[in-house]
Every structure is written in structure tokens, then in C-alpha cells.
N, C-alpha and C. Protein backbone atom coordinates (compact mmCIF):
# COMPACT_ATOMS: atom_id res chain seq x y z
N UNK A 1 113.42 117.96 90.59
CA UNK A 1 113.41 119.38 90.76
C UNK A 1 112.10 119.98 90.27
N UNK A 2 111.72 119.32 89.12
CA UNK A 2 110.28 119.85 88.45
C UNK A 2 109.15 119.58 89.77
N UNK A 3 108.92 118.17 90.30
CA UNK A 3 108.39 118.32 91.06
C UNK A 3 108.65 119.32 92.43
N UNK A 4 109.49 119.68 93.10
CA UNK A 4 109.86 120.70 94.10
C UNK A 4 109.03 121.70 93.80
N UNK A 5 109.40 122.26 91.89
CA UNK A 5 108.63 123.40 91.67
C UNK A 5 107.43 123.68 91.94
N UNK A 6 106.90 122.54 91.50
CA UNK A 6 105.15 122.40 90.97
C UNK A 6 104.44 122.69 92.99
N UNK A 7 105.15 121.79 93.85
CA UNK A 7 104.73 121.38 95.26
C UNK A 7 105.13 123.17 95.69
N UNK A 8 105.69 124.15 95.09
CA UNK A 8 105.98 125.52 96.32
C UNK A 8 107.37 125.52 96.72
N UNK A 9 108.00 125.07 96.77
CA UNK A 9 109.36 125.17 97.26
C UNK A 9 110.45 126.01 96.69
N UNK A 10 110.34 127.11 97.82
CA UNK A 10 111.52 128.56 97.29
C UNK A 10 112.35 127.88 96.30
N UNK A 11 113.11 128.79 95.56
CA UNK A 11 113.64 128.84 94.58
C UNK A 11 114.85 128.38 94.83
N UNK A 12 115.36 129.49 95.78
CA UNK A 12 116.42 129.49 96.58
C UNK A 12 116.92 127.91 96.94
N UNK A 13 115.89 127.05 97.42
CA UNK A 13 116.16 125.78 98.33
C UNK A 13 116.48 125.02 96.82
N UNK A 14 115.52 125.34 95.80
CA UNK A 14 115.39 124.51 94.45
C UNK A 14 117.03 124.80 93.85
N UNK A 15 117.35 126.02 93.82
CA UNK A 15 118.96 126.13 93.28
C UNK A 15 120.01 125.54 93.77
N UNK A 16 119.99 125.50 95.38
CA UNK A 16 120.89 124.90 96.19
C UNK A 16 120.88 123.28 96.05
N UNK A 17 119.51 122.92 95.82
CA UNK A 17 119.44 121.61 95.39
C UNK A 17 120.50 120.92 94.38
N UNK A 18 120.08 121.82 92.93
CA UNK A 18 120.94 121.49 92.11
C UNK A 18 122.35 121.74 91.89
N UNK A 19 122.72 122.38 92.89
CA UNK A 19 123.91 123.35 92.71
C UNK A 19 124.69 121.70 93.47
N UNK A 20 123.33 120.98 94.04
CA UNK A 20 124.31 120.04 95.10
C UNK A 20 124.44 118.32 94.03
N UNK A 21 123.41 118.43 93.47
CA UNK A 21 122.87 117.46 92.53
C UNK A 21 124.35 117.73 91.90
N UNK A 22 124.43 118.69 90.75
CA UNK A 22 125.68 118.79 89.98
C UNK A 22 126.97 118.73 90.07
N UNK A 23 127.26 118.60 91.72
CA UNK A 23 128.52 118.34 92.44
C UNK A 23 128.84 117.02 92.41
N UNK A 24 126.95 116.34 92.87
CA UNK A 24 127.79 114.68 92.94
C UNK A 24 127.52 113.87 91.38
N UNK A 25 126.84 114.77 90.44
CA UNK A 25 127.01 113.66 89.34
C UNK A 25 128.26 114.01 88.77
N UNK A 26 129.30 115.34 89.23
CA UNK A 26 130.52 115.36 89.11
C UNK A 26 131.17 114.49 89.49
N UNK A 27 131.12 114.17 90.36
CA UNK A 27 132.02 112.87 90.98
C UNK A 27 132.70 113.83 92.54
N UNK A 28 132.03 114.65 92.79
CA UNK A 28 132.58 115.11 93.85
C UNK A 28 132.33 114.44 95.47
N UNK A 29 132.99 113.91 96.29
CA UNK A 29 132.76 113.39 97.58
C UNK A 29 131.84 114.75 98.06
N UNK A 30 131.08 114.24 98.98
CA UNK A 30 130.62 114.70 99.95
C UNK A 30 131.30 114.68 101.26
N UNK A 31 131.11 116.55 101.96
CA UNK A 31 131.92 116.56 102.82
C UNK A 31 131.08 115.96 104.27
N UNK A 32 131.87 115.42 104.91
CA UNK A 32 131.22 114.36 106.19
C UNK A 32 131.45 115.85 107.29
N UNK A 33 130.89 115.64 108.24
CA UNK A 33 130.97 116.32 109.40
C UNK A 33 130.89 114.91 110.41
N UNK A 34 131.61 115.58 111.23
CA UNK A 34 131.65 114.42 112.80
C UNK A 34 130.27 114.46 113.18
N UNK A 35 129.40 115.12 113.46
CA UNK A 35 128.17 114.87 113.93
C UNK A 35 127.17 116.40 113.30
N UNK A 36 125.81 115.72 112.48
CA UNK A 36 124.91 116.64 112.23
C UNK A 36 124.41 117.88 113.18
N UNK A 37 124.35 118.81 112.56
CA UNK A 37 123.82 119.66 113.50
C UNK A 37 122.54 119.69 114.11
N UNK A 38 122.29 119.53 115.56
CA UNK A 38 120.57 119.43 115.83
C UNK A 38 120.01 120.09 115.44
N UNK A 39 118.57 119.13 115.09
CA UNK A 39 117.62 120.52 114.48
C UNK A 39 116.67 120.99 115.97
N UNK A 40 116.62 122.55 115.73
CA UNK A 40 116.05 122.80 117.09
C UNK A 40 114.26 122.92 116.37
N UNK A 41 114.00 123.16 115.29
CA UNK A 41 112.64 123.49 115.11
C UNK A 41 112.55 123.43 113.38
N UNK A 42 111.24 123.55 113.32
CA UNK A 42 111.27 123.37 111.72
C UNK A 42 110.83 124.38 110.69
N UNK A 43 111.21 124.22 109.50
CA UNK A 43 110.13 126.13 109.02
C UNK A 43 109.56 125.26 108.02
N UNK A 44 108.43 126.15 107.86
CA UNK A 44 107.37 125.78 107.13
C UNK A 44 107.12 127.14 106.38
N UNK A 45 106.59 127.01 105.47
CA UNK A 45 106.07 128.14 104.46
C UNK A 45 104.63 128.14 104.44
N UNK A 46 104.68 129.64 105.22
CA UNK A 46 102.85 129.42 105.62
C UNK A 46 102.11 130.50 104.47
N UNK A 47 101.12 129.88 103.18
CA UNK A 47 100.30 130.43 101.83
C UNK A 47 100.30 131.82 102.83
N UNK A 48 99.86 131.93 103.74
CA UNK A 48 98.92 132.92 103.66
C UNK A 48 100.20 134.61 103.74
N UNK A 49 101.44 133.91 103.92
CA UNK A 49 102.31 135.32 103.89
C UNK A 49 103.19 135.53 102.31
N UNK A 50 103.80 136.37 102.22
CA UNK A 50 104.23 136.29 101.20
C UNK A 50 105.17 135.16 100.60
N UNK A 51 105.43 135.04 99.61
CA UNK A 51 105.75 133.61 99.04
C UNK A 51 107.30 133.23 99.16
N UNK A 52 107.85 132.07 100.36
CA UNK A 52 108.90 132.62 100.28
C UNK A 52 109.48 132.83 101.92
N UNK A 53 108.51 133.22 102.60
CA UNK A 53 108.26 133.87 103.97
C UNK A 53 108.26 132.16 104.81
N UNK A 54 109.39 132.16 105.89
CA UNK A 54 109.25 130.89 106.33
C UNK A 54 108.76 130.89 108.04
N UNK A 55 107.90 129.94 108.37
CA UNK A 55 107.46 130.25 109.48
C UNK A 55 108.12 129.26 110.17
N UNK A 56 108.52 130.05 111.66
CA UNK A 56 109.10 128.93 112.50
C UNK A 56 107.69 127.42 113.08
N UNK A 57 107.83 126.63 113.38
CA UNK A 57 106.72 125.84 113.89
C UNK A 57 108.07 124.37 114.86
N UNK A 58 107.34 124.46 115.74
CA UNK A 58 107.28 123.13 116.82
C UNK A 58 107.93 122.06 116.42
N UNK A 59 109.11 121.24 116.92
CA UNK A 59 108.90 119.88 116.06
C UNK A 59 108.09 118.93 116.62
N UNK A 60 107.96 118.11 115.76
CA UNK A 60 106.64 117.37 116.15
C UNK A 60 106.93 116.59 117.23
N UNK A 61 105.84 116.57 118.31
CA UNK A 61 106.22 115.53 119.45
C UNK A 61 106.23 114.23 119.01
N UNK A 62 106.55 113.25 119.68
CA UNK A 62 106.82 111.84 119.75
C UNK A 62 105.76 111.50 120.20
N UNK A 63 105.21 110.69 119.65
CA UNK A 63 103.95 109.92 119.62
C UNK A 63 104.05 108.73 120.99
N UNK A 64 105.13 108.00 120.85
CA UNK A 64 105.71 107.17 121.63
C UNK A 64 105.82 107.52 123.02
N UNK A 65 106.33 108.80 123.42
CA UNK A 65 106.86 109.04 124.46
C UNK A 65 105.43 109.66 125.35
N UNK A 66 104.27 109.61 124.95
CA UNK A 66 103.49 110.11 125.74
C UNK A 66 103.14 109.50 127.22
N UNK A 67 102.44 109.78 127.79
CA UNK A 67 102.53 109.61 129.18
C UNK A 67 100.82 107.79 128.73
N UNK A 68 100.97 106.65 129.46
CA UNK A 68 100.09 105.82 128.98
C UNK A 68 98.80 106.24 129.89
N UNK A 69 98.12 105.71 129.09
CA UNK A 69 96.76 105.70 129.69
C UNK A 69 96.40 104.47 130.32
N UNK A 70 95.34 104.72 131.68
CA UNK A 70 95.32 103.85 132.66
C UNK A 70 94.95 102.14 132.31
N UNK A 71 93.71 102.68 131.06
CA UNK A 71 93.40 101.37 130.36
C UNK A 71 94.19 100.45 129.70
N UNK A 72 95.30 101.56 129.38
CA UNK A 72 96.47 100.28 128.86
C UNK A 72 97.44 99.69 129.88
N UNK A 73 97.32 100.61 130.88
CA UNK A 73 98.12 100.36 131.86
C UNK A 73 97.30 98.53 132.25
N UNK A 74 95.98 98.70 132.46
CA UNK A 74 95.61 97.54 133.47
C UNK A 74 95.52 96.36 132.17
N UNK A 75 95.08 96.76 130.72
CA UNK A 75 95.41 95.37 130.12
C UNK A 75 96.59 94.89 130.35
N UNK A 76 97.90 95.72 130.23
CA UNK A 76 99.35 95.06 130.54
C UNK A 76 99.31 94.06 131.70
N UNK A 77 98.62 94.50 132.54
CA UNK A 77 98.77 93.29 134.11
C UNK A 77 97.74 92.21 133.88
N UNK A 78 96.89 92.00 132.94
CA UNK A 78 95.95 90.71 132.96
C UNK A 78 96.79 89.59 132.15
N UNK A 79 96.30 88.50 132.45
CA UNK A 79 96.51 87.35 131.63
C UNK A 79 95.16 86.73 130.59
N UNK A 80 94.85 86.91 129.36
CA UNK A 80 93.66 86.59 129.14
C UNK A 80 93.14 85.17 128.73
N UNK A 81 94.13 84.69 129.04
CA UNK A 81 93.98 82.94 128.84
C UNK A 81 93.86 83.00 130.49
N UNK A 82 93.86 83.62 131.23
CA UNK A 82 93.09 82.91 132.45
C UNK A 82 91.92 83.29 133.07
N UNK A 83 91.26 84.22 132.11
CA UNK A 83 89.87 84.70 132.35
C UNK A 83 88.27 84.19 131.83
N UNK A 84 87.70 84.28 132.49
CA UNK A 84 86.42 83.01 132.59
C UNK A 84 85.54 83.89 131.14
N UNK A 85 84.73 84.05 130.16
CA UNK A 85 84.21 84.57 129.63
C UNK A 85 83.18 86.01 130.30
N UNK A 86 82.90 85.71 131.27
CA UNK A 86 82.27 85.97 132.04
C UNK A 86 83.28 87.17 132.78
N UNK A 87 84.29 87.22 133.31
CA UNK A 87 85.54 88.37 133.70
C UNK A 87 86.10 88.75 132.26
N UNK A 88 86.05 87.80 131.00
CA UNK A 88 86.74 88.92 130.34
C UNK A 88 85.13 90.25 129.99
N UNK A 89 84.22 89.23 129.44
CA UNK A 89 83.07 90.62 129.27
C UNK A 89 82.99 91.89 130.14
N UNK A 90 83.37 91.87 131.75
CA UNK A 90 83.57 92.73 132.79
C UNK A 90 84.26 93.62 132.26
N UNK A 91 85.65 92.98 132.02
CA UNK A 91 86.60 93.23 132.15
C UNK A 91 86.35 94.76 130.97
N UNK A 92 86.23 93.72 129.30
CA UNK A 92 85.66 95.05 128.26
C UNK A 92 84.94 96.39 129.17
N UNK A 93 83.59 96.06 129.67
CA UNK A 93 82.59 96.96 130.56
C UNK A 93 84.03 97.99 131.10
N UNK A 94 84.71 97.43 131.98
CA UNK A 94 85.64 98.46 132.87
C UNK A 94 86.54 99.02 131.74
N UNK A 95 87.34 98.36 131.28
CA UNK A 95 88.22 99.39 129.90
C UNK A 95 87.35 100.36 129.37
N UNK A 96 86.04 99.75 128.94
CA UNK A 96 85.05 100.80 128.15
C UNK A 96 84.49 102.13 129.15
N UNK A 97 84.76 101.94 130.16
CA UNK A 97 84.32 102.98 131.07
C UNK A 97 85.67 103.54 131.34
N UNK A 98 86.85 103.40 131.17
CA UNK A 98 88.09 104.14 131.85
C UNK A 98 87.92 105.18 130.25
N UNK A 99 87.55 104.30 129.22
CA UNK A 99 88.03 105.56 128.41
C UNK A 99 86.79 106.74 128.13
N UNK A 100 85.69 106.40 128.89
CA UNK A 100 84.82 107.95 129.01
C UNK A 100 84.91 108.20 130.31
């Protein structure tokens, strides 16, 4: 919790914390829900408004799911144990040119 403090984190979120902390070193179960609620977006606490003030922001895209690029596309189709030294050096030359 000390650290929460020190890092910015409303008060509010810091109380609820412990309010939740002190339930389970009670011995209290935690209540289950059938399925979490989606998160649609995330808040962030942006310095520059008042302290406290939460800003909506984006969730972060998926890194994974981006659309591939052509250069990776054409290493996927080579075999490089069957290329002469000579086609793989090309080969670098053409990757090195798809990506400028």
C-alpha cells in the first residue's frame, strides 16, 4: 500500500484496496462471479489535470494481431538449407529493399 502511495494512486483506489486486503486476512471467501466483466477501455491519471482526475485512453492493441509484412511473408515460403550462398546473399539484398 506504501508503495501505491509513493507511485500516485488515488486514495480512494488505495482504501478500497485495503478495505479488500482486510477481508481476506479475515478469512473471508471471495465472491466469484460467473464471468468477469469486459473491460471496454482503460483510465489513466493524466499529471497534468487535477490529482485524482481519470482519463479515459484506448486499450492497447495487440501486437500479434497486426496485419504481416510482405518480407515476412516471403521468408515464410523459402527453404534456407536449399539456397546456394549466392541466392541466399540476393535473397538478404531483396528483404533489405522490401523494408525501405
Amino acid at each position: 500500500m506504501q508503495v501505491a502511495k509513493l507511485a500516485g494512486i488515488p486514495e480512494v483506489v488505495i482504501q478500497a484496496a485495503k478495505a479488500k486486503l482486510a477481508s481476506l486476512e479475515n478469512g473471508d471467501k471471495p465472491a466469484l462471479t460467473a464471468e468477469p466483466a469486459p473491460i471496454t477501455s482503460t483510465r489513466t491519471f493524466d499529471s497534468a489535470s487535477k490529482p485524482g482526475t481519470a482519463v479515459e485512453s484506448p486499450l492497447q492493441s495487440d501486437l500479434f494481431s497486426a496485419a504481416s509484412h510482405p518480407a515476412i511473408d516471403e521468408l515464410g515460403t523459402i527453404e534456407p538449407d536449399d539456397l546456394s550462398p549466392k541466392q541466399a546473399l540476393e535473397l538478404v539484398y531483396k528483404l533489405k529493399k522490401m523494408l525501405n
